[in-house]
C-alpha atoms as a PDB file:
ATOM      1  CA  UNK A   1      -6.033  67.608 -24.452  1.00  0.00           C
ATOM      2  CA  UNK A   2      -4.152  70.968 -25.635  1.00  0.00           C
ATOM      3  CA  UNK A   3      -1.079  71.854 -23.345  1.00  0.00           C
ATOM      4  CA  UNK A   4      -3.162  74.934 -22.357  1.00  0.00           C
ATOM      5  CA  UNK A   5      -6.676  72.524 -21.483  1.00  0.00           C
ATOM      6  CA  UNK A   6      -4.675  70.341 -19.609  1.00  0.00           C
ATOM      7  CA  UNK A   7      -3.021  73.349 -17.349  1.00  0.00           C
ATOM      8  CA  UNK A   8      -6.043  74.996 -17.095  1.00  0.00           C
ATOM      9  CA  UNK A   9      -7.677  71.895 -15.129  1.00  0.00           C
ATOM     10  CA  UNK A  10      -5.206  71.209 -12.955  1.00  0.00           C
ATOM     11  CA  UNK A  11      -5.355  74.767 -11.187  1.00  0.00           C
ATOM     12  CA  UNK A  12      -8.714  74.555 -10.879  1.00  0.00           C
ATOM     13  CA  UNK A  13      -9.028  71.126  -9.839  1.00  0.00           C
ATOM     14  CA  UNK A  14     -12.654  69.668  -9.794  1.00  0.00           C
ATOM     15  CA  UNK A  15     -11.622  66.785 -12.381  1.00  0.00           C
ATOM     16  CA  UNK A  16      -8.043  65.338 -13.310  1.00  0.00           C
ATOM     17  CA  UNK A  17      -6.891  66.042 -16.408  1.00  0.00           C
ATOM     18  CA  UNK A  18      -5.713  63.534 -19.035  1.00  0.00           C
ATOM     19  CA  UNK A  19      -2.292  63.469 -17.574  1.00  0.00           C
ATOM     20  CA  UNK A  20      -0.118  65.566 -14.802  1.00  0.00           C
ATOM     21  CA  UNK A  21       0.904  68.765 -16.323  1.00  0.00           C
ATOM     22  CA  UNK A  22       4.348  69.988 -16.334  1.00  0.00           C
ATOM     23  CA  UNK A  23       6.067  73.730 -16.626  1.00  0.00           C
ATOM     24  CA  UNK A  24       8.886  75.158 -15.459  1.00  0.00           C
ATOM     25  CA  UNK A  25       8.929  78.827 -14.136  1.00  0.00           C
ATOM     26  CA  UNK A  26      12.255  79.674 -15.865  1.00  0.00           C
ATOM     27  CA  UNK A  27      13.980  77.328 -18.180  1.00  0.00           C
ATOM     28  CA  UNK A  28      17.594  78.493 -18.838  1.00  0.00           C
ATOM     29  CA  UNK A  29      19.574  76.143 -20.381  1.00  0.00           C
ATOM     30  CA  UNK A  30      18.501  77.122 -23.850  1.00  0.00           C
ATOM     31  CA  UNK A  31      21.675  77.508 -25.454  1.00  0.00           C
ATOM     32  CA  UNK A  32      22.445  74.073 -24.806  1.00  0.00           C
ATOM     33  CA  UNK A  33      18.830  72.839 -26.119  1.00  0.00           C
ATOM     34  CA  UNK A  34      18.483  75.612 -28.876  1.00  0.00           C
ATOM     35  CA  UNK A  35      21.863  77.394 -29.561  1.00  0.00           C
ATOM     36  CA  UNK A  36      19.620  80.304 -28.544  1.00  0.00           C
ATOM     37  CA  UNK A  37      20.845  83.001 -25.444  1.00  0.00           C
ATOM     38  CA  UNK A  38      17.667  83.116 -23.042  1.00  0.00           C
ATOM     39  CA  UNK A  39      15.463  85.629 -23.246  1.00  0.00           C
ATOM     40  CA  UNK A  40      16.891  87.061 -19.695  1.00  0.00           C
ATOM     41  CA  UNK A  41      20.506  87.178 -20.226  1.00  0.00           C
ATOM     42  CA  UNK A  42      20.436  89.322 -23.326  1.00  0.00           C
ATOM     43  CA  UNK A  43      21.541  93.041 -22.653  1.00  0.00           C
ATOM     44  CA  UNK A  44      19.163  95.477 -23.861  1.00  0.00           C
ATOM     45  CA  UNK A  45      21.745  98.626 -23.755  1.00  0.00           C
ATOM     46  CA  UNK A  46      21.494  99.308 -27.450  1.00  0.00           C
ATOM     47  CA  UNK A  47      17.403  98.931 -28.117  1.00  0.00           C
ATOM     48  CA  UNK A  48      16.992 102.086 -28.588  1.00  0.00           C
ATOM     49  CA  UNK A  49      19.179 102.714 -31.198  1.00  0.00           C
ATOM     50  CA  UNK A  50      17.992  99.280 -33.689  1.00  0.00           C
ATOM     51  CA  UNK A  51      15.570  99.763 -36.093  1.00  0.00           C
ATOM     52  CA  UNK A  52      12.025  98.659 -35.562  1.00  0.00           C
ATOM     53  CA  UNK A  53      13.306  95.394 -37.952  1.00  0.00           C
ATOM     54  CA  UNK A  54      15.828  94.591 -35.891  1.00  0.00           C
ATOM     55  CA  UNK A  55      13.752  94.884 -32.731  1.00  0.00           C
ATOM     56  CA  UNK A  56      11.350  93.033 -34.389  1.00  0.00           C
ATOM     57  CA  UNK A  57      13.897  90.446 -35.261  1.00  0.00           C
ATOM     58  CA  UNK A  58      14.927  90.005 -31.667  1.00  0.00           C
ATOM     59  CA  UNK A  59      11.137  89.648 -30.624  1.00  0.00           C
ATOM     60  CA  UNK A  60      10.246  87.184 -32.835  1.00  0.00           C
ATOM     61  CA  UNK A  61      13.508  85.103 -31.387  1.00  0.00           C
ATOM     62  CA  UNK A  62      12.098  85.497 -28.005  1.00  0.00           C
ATOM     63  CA  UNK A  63       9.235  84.127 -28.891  1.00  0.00           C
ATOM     64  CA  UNK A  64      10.819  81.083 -30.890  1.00  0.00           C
ATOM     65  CA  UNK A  65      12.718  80.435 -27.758  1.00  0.00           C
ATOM     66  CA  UNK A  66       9.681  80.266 -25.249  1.00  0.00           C
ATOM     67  CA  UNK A  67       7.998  78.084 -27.906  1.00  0.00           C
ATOM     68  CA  UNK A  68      10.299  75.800 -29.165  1.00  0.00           C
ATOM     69  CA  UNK A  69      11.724  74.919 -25.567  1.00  0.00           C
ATOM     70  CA  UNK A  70       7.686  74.432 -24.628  1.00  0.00           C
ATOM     71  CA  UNK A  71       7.757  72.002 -28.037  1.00  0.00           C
ATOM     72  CA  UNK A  72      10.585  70.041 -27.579  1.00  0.00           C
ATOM     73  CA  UNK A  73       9.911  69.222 -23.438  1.00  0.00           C
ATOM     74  CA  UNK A  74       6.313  69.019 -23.566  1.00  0.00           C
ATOM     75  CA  UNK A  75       5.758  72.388 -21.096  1.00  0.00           C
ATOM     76  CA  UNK A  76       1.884  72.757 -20.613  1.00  0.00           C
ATOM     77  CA  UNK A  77       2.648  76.437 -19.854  1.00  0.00           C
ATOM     78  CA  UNK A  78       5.016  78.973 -20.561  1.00  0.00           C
ATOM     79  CA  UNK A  79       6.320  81.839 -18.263  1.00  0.00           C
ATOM     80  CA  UNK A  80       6.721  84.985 -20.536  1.00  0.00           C
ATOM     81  CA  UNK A  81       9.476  87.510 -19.064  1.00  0.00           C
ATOM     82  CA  UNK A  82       9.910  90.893 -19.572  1.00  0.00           C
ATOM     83  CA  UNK A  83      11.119  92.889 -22.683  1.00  0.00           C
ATOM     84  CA  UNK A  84      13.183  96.709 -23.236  1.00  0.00           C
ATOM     85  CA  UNK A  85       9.321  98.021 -22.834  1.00  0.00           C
ATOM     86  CA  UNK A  86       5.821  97.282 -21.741  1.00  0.00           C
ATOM     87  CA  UNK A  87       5.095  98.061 -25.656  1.00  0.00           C
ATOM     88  CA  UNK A  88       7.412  95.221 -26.359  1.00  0.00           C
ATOM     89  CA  UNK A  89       6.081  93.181 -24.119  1.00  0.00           C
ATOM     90  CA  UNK A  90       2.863  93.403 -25.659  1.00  0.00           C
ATOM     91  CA  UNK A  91       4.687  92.319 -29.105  1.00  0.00           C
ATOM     92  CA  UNK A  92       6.459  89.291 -27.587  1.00  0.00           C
ATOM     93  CA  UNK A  93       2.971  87.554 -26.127  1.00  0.00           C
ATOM     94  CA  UNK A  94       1.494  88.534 -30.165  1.00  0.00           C
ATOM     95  CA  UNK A  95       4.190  86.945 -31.685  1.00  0.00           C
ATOM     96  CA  UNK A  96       4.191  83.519 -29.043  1.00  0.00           C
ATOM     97  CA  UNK A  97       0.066  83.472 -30.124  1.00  0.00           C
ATOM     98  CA  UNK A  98       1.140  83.582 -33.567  1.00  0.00           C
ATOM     99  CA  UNK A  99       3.110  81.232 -33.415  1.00  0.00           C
ATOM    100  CA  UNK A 100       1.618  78.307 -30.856  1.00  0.00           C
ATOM    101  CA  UNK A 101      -2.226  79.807 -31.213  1.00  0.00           C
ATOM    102  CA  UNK A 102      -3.971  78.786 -28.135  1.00  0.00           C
ATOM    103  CA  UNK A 103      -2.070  75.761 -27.769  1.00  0.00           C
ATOM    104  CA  UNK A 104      -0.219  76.743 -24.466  1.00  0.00           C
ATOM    105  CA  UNK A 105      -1.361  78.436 -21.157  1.00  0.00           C
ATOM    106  CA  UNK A 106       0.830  81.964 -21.164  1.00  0.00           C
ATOM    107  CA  UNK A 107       1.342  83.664 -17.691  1.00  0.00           C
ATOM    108  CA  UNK A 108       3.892  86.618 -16.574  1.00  0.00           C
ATOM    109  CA  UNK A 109       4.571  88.484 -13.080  1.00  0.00           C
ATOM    110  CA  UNK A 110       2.445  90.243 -11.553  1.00  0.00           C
ATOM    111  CA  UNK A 111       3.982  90.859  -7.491  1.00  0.00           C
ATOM    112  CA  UNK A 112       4.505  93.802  -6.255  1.00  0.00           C
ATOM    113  CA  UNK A 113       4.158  92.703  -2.642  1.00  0.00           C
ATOM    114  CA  UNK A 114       7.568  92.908  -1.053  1.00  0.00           C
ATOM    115  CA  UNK A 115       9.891  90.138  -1.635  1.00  0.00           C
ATOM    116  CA  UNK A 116      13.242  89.368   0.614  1.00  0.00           C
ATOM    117  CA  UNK A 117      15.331  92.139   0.557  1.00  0.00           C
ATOM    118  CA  UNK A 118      18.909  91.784  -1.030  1.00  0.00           C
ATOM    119  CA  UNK A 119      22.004  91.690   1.604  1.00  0.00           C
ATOM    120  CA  UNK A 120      22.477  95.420   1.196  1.00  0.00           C
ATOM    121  CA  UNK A 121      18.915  96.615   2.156  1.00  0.00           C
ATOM    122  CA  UNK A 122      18.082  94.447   4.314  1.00  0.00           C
ATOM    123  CA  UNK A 123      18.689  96.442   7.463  1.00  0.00           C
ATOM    124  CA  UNK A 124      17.581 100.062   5.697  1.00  0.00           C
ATOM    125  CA  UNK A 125      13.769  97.898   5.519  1.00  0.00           C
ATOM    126  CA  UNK A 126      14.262  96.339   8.817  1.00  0.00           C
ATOM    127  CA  UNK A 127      14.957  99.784  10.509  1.00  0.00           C
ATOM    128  CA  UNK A 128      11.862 101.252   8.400  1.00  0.00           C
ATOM    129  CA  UNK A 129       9.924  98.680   9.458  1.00  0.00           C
ATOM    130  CA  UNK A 130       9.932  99.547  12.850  1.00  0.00           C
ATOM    131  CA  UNK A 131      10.525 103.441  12.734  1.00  0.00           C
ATOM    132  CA  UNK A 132       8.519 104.639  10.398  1.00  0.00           C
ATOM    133  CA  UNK A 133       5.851 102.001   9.633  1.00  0.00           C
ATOM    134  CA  UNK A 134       2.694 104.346   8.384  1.00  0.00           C
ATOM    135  CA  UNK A 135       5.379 104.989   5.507  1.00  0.00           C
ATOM    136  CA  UNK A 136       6.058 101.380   4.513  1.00  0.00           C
ATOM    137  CA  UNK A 137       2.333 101.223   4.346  1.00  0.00           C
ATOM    138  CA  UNK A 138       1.975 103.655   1.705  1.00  0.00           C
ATOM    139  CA  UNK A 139       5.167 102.618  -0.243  1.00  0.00           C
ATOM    140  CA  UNK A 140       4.026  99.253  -0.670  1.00  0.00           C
ATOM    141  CA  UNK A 141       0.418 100.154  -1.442  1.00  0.00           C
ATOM    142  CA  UNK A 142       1.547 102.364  -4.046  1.00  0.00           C
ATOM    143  CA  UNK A 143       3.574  99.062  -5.550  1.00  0.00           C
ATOM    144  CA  UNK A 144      -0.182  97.390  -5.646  1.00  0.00           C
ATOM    145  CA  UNK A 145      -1.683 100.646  -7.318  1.00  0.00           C
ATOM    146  CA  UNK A 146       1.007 100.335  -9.816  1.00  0.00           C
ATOM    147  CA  UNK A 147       0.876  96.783 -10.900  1.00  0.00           C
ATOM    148  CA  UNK A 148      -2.706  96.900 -10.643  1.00  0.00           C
ATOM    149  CA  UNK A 149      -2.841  99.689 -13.169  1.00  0.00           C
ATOM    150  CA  UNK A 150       0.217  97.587 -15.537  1.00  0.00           C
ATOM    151  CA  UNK A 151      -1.970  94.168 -15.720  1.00  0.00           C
ATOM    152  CA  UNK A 152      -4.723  96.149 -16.328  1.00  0.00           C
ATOM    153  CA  UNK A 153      -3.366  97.155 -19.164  1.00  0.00           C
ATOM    154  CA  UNK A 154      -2.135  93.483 -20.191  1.00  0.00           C
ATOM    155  CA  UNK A 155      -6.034  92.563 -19.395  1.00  0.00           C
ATOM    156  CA  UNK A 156      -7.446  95.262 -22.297  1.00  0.00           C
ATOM    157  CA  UNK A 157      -4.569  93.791 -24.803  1.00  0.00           C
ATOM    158  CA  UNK A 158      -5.218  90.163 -24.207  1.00  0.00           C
ATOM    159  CA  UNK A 159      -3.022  86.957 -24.785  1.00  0.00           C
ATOM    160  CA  UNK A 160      -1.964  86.303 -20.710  1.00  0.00           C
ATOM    161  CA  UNK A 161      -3.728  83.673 -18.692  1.00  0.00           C
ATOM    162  CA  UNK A 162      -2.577  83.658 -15.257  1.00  0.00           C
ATOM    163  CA  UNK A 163       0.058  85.923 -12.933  1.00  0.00           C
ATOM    164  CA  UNK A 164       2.759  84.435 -11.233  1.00  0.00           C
ATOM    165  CA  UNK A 165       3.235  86.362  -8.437  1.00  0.00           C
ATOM    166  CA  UNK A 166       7.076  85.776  -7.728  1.00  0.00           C
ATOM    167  CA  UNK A 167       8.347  87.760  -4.842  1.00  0.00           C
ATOM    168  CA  UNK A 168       9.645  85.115  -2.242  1.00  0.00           C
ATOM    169  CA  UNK A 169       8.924  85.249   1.160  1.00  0.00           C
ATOM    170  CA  UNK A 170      10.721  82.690   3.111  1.00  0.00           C
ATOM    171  CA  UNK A 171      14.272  81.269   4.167  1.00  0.00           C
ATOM    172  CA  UNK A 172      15.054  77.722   4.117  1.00  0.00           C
ATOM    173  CA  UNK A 173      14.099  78.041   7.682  1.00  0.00           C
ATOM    174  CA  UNK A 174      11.413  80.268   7.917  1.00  0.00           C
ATOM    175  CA  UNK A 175       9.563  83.902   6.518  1.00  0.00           C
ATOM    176  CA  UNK A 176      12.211  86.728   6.522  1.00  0.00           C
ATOM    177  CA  UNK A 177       9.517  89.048   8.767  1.00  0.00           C
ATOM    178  CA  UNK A 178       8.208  88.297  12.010  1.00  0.00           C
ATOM    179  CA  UNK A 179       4.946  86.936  11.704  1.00  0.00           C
ATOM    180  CA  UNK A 180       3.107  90.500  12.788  1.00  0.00           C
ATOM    181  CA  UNK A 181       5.414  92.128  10.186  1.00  0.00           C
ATOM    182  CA  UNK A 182       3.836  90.185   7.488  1.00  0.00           C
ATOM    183  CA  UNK A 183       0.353  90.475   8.707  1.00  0.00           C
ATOM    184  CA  UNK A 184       0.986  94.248   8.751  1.00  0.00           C
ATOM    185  CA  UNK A 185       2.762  94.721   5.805  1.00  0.00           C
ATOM    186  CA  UNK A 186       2.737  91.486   3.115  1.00  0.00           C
ATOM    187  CA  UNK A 187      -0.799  89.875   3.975  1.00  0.00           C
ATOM    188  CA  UNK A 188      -3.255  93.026   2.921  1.00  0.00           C
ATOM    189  CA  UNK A 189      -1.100  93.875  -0.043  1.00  0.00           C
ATOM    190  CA  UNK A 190      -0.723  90.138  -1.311  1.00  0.00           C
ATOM    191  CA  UNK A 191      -4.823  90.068  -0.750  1.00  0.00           C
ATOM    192  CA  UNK A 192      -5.300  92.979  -2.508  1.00  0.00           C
ATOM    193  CA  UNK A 193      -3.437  92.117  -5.680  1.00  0.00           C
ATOM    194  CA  UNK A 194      -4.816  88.704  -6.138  1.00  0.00           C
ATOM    195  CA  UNK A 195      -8.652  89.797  -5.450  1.00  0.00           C
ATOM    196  CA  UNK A 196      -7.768  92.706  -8.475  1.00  0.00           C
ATOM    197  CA  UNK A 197      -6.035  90.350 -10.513  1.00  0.00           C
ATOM    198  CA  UNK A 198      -8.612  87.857  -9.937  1.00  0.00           C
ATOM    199  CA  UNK A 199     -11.652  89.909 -10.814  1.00  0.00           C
ATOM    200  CA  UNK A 200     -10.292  91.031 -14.303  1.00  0.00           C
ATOM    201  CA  UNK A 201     -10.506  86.605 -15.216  1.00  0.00           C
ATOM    202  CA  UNK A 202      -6.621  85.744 -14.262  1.00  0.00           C
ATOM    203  CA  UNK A 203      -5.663  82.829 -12.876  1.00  0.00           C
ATOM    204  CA  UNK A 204      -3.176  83.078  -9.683  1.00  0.00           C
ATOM    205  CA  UNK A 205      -0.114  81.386  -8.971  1.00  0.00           C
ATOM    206  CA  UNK A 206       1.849  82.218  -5.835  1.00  0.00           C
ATOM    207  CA  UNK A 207       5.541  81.717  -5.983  1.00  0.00           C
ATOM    208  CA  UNK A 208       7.744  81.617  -2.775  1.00  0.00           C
ATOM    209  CA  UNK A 209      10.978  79.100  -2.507  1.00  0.00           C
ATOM    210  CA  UNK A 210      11.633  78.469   1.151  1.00  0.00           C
ATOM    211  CA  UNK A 211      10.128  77.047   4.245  1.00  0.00           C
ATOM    212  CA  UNK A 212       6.565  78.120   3.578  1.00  0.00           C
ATOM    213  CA  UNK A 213       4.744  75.790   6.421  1.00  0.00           C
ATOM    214  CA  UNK A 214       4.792  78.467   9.062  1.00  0.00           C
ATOM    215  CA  UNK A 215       2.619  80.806   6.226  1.00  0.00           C
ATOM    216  CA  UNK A 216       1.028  78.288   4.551  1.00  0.00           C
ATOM    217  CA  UNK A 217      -2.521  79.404   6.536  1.00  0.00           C
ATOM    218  CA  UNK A 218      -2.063  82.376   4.818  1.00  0.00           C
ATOM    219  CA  UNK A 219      -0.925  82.253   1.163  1.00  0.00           C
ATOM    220  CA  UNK A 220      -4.296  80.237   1.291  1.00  0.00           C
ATOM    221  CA  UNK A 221      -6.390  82.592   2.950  1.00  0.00           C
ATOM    222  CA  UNK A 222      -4.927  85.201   0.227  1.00  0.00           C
ATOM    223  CA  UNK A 223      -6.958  82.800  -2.992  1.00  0.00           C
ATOM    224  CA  UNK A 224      -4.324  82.133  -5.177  1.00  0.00           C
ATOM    225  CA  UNK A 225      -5.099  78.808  -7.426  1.00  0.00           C
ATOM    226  CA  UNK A 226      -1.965  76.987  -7.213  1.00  0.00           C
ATOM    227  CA  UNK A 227       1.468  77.437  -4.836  1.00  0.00           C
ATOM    228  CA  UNK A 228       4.780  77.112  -6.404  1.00  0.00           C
ATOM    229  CA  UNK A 229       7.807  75.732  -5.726  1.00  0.00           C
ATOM    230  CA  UNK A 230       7.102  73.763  -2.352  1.00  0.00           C
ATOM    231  CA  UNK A 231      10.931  73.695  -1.987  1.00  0.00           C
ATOM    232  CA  UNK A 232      11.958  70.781  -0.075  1.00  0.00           C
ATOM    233  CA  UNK A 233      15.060  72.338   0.596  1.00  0.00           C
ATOM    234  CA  UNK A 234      13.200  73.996   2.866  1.00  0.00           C
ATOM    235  CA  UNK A 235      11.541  71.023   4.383  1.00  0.00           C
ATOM    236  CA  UNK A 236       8.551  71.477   3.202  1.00  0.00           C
ATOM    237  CA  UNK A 237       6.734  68.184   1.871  1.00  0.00           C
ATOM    238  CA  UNK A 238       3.733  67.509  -0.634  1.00  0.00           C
ATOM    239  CA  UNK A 239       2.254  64.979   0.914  1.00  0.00           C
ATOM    240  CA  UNK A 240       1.663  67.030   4.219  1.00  0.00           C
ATOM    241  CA  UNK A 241       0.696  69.992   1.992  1.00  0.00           C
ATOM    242  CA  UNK A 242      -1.491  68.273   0.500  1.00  0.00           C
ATOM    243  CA  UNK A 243      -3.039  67.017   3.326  1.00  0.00           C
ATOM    244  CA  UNK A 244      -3.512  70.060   4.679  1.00  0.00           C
ATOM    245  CA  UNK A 245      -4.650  71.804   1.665  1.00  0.00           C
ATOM    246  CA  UNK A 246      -7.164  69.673   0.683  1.00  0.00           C
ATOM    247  CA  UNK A 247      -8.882  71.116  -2.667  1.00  0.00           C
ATOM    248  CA  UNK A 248      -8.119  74.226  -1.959  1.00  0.00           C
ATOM    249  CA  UNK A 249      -5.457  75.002  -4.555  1.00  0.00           C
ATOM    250  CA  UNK A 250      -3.664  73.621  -6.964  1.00  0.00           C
ATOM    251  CA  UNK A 251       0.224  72.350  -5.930  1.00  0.00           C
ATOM    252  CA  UNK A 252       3.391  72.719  -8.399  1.00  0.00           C
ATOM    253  CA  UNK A 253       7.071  71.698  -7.624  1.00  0.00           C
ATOM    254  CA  UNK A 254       8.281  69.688  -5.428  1.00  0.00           C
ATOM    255  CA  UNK A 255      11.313  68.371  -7.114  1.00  0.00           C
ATOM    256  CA  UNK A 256      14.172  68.481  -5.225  1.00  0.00           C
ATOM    257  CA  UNK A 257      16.655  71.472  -7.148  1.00  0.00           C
ATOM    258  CA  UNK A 258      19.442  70.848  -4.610  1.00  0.00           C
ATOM    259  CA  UNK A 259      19.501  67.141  -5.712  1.00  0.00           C
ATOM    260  CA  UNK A 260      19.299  67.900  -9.378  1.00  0.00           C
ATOM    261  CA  UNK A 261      22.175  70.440  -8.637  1.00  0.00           C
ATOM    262  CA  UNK A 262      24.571  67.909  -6.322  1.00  0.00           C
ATOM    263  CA  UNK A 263      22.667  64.622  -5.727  1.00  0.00           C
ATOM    264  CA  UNK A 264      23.318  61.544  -7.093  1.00  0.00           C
ATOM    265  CA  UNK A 265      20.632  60.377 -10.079  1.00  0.00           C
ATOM    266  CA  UNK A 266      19.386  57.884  -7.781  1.00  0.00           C
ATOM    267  CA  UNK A 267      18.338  60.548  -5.504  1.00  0.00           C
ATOM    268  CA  UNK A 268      17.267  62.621  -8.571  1.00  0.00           C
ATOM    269  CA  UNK A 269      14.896  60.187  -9.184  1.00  0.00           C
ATOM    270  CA  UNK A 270      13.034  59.339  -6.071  1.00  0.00           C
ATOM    271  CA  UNK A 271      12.571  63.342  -5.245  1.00  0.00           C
ATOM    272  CA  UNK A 272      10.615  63.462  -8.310  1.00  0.00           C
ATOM    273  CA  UNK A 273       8.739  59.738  -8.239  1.00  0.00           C
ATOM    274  CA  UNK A 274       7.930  61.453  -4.578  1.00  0.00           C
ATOM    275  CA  UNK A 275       6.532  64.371  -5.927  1.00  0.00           C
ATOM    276  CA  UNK A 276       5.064  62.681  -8.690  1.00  0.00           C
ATOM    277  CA  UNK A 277       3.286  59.892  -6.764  1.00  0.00           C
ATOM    278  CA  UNK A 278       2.071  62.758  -4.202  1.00  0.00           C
ATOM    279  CA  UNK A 279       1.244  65.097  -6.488  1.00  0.00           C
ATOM    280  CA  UNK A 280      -1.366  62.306  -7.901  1.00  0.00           C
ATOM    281  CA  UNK A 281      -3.073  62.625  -4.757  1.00  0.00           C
ATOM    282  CA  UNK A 282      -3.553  66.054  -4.389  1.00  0.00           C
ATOM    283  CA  UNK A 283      -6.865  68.002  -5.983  1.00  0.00           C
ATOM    284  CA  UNK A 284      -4.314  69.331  -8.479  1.00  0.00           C
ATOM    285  CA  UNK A 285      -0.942  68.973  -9.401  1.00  0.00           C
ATOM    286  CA  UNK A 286       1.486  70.439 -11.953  1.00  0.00           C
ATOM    287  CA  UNK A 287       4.835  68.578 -12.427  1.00  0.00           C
ATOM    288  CA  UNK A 288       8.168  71.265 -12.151  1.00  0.00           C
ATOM    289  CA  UNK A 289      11.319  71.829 -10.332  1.00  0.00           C
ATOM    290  CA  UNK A 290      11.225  73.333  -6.597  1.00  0.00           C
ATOM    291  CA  UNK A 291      12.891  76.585  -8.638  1.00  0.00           C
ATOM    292  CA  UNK A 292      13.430  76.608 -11.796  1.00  0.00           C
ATOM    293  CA  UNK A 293      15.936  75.020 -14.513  1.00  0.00           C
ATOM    294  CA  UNK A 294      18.983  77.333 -13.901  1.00  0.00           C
ATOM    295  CA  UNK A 295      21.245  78.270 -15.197  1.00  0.00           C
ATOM    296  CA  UNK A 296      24.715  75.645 -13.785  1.00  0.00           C
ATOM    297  CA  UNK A 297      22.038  72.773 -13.708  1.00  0.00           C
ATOM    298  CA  UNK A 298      23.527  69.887 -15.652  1.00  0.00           C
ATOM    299  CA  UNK A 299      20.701  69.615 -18.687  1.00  0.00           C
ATOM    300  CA  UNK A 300      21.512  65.611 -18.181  1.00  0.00           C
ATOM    301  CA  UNK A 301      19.918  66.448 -14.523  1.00  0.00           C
ATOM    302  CA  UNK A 302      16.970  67.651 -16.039  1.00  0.00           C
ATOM    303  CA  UNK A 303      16.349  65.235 -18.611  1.00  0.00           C
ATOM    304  CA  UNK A 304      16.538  63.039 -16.229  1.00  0.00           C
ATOM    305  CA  UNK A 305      13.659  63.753 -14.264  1.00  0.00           C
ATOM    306  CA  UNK A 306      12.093  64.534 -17.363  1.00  0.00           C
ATOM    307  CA  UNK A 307      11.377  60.816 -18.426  1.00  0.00           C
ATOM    308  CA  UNK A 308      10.514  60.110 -15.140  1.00  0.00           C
ATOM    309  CA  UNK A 309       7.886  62.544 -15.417  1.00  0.00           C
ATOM    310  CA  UNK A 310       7.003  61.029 -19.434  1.00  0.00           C
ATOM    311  CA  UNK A 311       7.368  57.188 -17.658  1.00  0.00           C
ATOM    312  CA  UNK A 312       4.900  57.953 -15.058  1.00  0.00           C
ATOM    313  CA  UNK A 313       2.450  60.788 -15.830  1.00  0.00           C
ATOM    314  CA  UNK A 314      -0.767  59.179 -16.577  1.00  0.00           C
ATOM    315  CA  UNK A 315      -3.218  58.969 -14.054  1.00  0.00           C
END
């Protein structure tokens, strides 16, 4: 099957495909694997003043990057980030077709729920939260309106597959709102996206690290086709997701990123013959880190659980 076939079929799950999938949401270490800076940790201070070569140039890098590492690990998928502009953008998924073809199932964000606030707003959006709710409400409905309005634009171009809807919602030990906060204020909004997103022919893929279990009822009820990164950092488990999912959705992750980061490889390697083994019970499964490969990850750690994945992928 084509990388992009063999995706494709595992999020929508109503036959296996010809071997378990694997992606990874971010994969940073491409200066080790390429000699290449990644895509996000160039600085984009001077774009306006290249020329329309160089820019060109520096797209047409990009893409290389997002190809070649897709090449060289065997990625089904690959995760597009942003560029200097939505016009840009646009350019960087042209040049990745023109490169690969169809060969691999292309995705990029598309949340604009409301994702765990950083250490200095947190208690501005708690205090909001509860003083001036009717506000919040139209703030983060405005966020939908907008993204809705920037994927359909990415619709009319063409070249994307699938969103990845990114904005996490959970602690290691639970969601950051009250559950009646995120029925108010995450649970419409998330709804809302994915229905418009799904109508215009995406696929869905819901993001959140964490301890999802207490929300799990929900990011199904909201239709996404797969769930991303079941992080069992946050004790959460893929063979009681899956369980409890049934065919409902698609299942990615799994693979323990805190082992990979200060585990032994012994340990490296059972977290991911666990998720591996688990994830060959589930309706779908797509093989990947419980985050991403980040940067400070040893790229030995990651190889590593790389040939476990090559050793015992076939169904």
């Amino acid at each position: 099957m084509k990388p992009s076939e063999r995706f494709r079929i595992a999020l929508e799950h109503k036959v296996k495909p010809d071997r378990i999938p694997h992606f990874e949401l971010v994969f940073f270490l491409t200066m080790e694997t390429l000699g290449k800076v990644h895509p996000l940790h160039r600085k984009y201070v001077q774009w306006g003043q290249m020329s329309r070569t160089e820019q060109s140039l520096h797209i047409k890098d990009m893409a290389s990057i997002y190809v070649d590492t897709a090449r060289m690990f065997e990625h089904d998928a690959i995760f597009i980030h942003g560029s200097p502009t939505f016009e840009d953008f646009m350019r960087l998924i042209d040049e990745i077709k023109a490169i690969s073809g169809d060969d691999y199932f292309l995705m990029c964000h598309g949340d604009a729920t409301f994702a765990i606030p950083n250490g200095s707003e947190m208690e501005e959006w708690s205090f909001r939260m509860v003083d001036e709710p009717e506000k919040v409400d139209e703030e983060l409905a405005r966020r939908i309106d907008d993204a809705i309005i920037r994927v359909e634009k990415i619709h009319a171009h063409g070249g994307i597959d699938a969103l990845a809807l990114c904005d996490d919602y959970c602690f290691n030990s639970g969601p950051f709102l009250p559950m009646e906060w995120f029925d108010r204020f995450i649970m419409p909004n998330m709804i809302r996206e994915i229905q418009a997103y799904k109508e215009m022919g995406f696929y869905i893929i819901k993001h959140t690290d964490g301890n999802i279990m207490p929300i799990l009822d929900r990011l199904l009820a909201a239709g996404p086709d797969a769930i991303h990164s079941l992080d069992p950092q946050g004790g959460v488990d893929i063979a009681e997701v899956a369980k409890i999912v049934g065919n409902k959705v698609a299942l990615i992750g799994n693979v323990d990123c805190g082992k990979l980061q200060t585990g032994t490889d012994e340990e490296c390697i059972e977290s991911a013959m666990y998720a591996i083994e688990n994830g060959k019970k589930a309706a779908g499964y797509i093989f990947s880190t419980s985050n991403c490969v980040y940067t400070g990850m040893e790229l030995k750690r990651y190889e590593l659980i790389h040939d476990i994945w090559k050793k015992h992928r076939n169904y």
